[in-house]
Protein backbone atom coordinates (compact mmCIF):
# COMPACT_ATOMS: atom_id res chain seq x y z
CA UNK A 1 89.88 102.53 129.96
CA UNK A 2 86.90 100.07 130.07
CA UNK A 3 84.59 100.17 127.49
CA UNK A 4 81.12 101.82 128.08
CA UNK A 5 78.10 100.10 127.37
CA UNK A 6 75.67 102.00 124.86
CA UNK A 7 73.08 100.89 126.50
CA UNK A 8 71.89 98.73 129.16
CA UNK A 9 68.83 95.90 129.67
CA UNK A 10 68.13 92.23 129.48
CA UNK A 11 67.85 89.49 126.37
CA UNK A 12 64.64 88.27 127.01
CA UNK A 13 64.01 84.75 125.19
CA UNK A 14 60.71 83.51 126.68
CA UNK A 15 61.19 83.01 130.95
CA UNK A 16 65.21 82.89 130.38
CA UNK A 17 66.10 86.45 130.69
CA UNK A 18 69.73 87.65 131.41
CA UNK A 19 70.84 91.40 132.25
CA UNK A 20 73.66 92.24 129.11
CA UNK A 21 74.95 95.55 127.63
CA UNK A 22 75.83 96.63 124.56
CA UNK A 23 79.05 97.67 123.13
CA UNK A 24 79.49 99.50 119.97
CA UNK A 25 81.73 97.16 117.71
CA UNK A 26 83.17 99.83 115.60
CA UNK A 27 84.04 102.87 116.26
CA UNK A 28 85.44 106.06 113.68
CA UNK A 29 86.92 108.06 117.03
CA UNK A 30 90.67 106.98 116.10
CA UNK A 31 90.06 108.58 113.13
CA UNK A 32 91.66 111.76 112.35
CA UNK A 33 89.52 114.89 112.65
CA UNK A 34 89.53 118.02 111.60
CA UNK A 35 88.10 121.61 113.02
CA UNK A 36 87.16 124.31 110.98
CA UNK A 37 89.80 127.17 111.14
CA UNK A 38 89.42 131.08 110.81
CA UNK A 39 92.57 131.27 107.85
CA UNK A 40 93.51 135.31 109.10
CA UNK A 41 93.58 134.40 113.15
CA UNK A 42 93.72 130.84 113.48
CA UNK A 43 90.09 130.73 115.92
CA UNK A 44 88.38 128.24 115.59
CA UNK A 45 84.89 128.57 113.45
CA UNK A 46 81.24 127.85 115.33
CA UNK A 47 78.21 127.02 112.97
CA UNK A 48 75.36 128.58 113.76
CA UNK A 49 72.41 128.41 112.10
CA UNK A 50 70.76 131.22 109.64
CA UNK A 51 67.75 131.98 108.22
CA UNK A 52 68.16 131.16 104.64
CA UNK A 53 66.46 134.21 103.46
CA UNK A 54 67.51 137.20 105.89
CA UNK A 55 70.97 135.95 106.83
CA UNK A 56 70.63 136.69 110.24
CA UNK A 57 71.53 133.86 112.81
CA UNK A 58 68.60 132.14 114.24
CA UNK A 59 68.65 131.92 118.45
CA UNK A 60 67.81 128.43 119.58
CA UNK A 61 64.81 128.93 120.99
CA UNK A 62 63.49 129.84 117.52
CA UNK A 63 64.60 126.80 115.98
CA UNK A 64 62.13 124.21 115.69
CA UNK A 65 61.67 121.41 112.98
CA UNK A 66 59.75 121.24 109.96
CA UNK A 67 58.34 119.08 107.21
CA UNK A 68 58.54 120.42 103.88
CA UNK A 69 55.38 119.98 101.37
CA UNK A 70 54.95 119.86 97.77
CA UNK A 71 53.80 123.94 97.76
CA UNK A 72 57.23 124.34 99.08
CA UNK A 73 56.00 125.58 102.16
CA UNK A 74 56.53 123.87 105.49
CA UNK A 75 54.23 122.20 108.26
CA UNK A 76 55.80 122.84 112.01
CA UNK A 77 56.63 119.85 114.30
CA UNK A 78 57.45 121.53 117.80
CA UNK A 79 59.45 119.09 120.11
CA UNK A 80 56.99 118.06 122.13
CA UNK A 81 54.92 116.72 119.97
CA UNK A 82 58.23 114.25 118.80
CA UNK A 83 59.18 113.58 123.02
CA UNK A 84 55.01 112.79 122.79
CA UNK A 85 55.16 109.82 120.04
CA UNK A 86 58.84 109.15 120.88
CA UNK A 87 58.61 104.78 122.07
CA UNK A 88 59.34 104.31 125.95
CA UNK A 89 61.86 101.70 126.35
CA UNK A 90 61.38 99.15 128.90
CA UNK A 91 64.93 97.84 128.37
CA UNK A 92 64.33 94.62 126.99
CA UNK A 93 66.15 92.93 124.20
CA UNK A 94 62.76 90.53 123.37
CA UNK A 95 63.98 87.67 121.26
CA UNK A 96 60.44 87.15 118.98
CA UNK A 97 61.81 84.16 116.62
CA UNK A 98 64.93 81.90 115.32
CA UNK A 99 65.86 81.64 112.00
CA UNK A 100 68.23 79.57 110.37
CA UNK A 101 71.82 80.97 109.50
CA UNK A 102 71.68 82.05 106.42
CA UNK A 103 67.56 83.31 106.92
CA UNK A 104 68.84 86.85 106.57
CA UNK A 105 69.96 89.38 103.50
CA UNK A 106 73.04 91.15 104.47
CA UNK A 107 72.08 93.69 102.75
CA UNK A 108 70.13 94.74 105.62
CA UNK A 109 72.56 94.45 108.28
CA UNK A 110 73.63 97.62 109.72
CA UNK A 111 75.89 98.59 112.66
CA UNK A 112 77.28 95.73 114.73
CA UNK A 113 77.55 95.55 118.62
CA UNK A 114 79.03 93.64 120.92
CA UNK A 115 76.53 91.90 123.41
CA UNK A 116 78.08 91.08 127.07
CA UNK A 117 76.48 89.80 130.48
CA UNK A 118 76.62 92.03 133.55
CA UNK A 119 77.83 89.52 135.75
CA UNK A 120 79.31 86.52 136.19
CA UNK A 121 75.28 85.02 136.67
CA UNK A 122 74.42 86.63 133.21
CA UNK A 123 77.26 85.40 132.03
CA UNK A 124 75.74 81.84 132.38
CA UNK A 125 72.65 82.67 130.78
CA UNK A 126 74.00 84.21 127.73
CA UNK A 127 76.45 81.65 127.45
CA UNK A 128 73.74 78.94 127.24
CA UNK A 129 71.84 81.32 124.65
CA UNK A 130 74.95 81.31 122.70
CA UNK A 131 75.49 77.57 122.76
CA UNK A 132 72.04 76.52 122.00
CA UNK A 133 72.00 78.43 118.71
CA UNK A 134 75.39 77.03 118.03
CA UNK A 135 73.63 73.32 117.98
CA UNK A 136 70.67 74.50 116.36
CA UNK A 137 72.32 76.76 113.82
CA UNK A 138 70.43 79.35 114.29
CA UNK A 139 70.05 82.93 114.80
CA UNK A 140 68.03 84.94 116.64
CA UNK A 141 65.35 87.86 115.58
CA UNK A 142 65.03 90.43 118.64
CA UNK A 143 63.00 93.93 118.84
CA UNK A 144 64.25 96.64 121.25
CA UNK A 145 63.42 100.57 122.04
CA UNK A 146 67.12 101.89 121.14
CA UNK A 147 68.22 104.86 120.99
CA UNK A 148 64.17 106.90 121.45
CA UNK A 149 63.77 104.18 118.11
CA UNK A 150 61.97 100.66 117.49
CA UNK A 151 64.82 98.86 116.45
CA UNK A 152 65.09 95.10 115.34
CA UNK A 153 68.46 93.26 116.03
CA UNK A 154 70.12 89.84 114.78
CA UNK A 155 71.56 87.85 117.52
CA UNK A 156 73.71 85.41 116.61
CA UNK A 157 77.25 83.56 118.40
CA UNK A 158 80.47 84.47 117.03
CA UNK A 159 83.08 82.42 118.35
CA UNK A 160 82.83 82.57 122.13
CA UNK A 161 80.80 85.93 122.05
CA UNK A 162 77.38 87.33 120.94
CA UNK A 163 76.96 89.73 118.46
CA UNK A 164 73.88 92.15 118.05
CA UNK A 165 73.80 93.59 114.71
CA UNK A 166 71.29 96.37 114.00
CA UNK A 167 68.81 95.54 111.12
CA UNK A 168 68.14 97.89 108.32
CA UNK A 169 63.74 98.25 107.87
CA UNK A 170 62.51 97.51 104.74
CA UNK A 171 62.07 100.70 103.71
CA UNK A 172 65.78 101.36 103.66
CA UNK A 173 67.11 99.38 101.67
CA UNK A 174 66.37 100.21 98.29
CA UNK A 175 65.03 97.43 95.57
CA UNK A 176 67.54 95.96 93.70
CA UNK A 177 65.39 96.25 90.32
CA UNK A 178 65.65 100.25 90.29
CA UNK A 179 69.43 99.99 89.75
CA UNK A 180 69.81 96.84 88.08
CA UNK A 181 66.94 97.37 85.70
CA UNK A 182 68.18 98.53 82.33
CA UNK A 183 71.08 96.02 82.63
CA UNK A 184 70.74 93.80 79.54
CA UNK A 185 70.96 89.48 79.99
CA UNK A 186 74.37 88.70 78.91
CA UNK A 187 75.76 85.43 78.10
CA UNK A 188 79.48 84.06 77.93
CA UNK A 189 80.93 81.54 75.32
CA UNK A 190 82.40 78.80 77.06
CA UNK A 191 86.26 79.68 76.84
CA UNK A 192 85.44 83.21 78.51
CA UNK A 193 83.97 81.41 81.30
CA UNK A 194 87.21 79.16 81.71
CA UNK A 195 89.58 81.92 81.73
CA UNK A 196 87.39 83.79 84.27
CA UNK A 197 87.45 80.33 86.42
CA UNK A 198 90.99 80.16 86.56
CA UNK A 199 91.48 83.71 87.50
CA UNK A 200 89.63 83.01 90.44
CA UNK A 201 91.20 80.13 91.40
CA UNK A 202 94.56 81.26 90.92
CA UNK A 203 93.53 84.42 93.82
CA UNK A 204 91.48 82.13 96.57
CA UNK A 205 92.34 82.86 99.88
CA UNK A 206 90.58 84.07 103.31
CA UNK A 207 89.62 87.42 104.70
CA UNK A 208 92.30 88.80 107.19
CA UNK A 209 91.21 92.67 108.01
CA UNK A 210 94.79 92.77 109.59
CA UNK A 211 95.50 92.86 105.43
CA UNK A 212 93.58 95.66 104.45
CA UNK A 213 94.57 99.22 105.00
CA UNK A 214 92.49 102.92 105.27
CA UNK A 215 95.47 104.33 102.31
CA UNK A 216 93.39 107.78 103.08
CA UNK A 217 93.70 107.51 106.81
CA UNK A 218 97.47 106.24 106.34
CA UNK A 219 97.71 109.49 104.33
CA UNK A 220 96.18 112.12 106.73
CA UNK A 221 98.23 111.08 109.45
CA UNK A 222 101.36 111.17 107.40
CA UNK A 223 100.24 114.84 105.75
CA UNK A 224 99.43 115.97 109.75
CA UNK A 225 102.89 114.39 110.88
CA UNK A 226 104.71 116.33 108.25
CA UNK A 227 103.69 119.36 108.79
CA UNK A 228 103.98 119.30 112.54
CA UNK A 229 107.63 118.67 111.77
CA UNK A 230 107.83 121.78 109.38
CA UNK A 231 108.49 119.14 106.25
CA UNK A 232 107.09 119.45 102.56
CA UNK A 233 103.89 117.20 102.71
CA UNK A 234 103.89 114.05 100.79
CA UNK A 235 102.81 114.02 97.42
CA UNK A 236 100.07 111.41 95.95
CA UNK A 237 101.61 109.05 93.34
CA UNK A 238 99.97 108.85 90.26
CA UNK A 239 98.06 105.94 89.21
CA UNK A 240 99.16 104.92 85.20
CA UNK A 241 95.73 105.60 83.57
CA UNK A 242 94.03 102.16 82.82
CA UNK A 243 93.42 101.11 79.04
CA UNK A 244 90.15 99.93 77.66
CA UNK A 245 91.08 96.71 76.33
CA UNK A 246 88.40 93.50 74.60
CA UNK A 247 87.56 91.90 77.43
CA UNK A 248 88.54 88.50 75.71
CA UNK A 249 92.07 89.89 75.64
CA UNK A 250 92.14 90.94 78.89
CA UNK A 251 91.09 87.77 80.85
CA UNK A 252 93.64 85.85 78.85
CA UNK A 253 96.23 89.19 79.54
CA UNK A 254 94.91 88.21 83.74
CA UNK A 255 95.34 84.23 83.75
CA UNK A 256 98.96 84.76 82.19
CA UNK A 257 99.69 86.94 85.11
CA UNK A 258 97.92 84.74 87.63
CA UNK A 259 99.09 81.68 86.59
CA UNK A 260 99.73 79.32 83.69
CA UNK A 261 96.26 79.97 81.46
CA UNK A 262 94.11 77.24 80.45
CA UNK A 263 95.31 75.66 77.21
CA UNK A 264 93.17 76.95 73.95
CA UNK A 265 91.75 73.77 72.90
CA UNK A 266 92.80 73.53 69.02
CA UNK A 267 90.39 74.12 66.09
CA UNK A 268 88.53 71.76 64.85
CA UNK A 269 89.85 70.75 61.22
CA UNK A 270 87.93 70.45 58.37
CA UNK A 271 88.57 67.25 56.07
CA UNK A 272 87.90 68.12 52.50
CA UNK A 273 85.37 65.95 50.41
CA UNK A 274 88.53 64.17 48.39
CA UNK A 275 89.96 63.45 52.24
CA UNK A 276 86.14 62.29 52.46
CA UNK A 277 85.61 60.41 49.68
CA UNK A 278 89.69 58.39 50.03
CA UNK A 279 88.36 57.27 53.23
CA UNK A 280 85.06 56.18 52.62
């Protein structure tokens, strides 16, 4: 099945303007999921909302959002007051600067997509985008009505394709300083640092997601597979609980296991004052 664009519009950097779609680049639907079972006749369970104080189930047409104040009590927002203030797209990715490369936090990326031409004459277009910030080394700051939401985007090449990754605002990502605060300034002797170098050495390598496994996912399948089959499901094994060891101990305890450790440079010695006094 071809894959369906989440949306459709054109990447519009200054007069160059190409039609492209976007394509969610992950995706949780091969995921297995679960319904929520009546245990004494096996139907399956509908939520419904209730009203929290009578219990009784609340009709849709008497549902309608609200914003809850420091009294406790709430302030209606009816929904067309929302469709009212809700951003009209005009279905255009607007490119509004470059940046270099590495311009951008990480910690606000969010979800990634896939951006693709619509045809073979957007193709051009896009690919031209894609080359140019290749030779500049740049990326690409865009602003687009997604999804009824203002949404800024990071454009940049990957390979021989362009990615669109959504941006976190600033007000979503929370400051570093309110976690990080109380976390006193520590400093290392010399021979910790060493072993801790070496222990990294001795485990470089390069990211290959083939490598890495969903052990949970793994495990749902296998616990659905069994008992489809009528077998006992598989039981966890048991981690051996970990030991809180001197840290000292246990970076020299990780570079033996890693690799031959970094030779303990020998003690100093002391020369006594006769020692002292033969030589002189």
């Amino acid at each position: 099945m071809a894959a369906r664009a989440s949306w459709k519009g054109h990447l519009k950097v200054g007069d160059l303007a190409c039609a492209v779609g976007l394509y969610t680049a992950v995706s949780s639907s091969d995921r297995v999921s679960f319904n929520i079972i009546n245990r004494r006749n096996g139907h399956r369970v509908e939520r419904r909302f209730v009203d929290s104080e009578t219990g009784k189930p609340v009709e849709r047409d008497d549902q309608v959002k609200g914003y809850r104040m420091e009294s406790g009590d709430y302030i209606l927002i009816e929904g067309d007051e929302i469709a009212e203030i809700t951003p009209e797209s005009d279905k255009v990715l607007n490119v509004q600067s470059f940046i270099p490369c590495d311009g951008i936090d990480k910690l606000y990326f969010d979800r990634p997509y896939y951006l693709a031409p619509v045809d073979e004459h957007d193709a051009e277009a896009l690919a031209l985008i894609a080359r140019g910030m290749l030779d500049s080394k740049v990326v690409a700051l865009a602003e687009a009505v997604l999804f009824r939401r203002n949404r800024t985007l990071l454009i940049r090449a990957h390979d021989d394709h362009i990615i669109a990754t959504m941006l976190n605002f600033d007000y979503e990502v929370r400051s570093a300083s309110s976690v990080f605060k109380d976390i006193p300034d520590i400093k290392f002797d010399k021979e910790m640092l060493e072993l801790a170098g070496h222990i990294i050495a001795t485990k470089q390598g390069s990211f290959d997601p083939s490598g890495y496994h969903d052990r949970y996912e793994a495990a749902l399948v296998e616990l659905v597979k069994a008992k489809i089959e009528g077998r006992a499901p598989p039981k966890r094994k048991r981690e051996p609980e970990s030991k809180v060891v001197d840290l000292m101990e246990a970076l020299r305890q990780s570079a033996k296991m890693s690799g031959k450790a970094p030779a303990k440079k020998p003690a100093a010695r002391k020369t006594s004052d006769r020692s002292r006094r033969k030589a002189s």
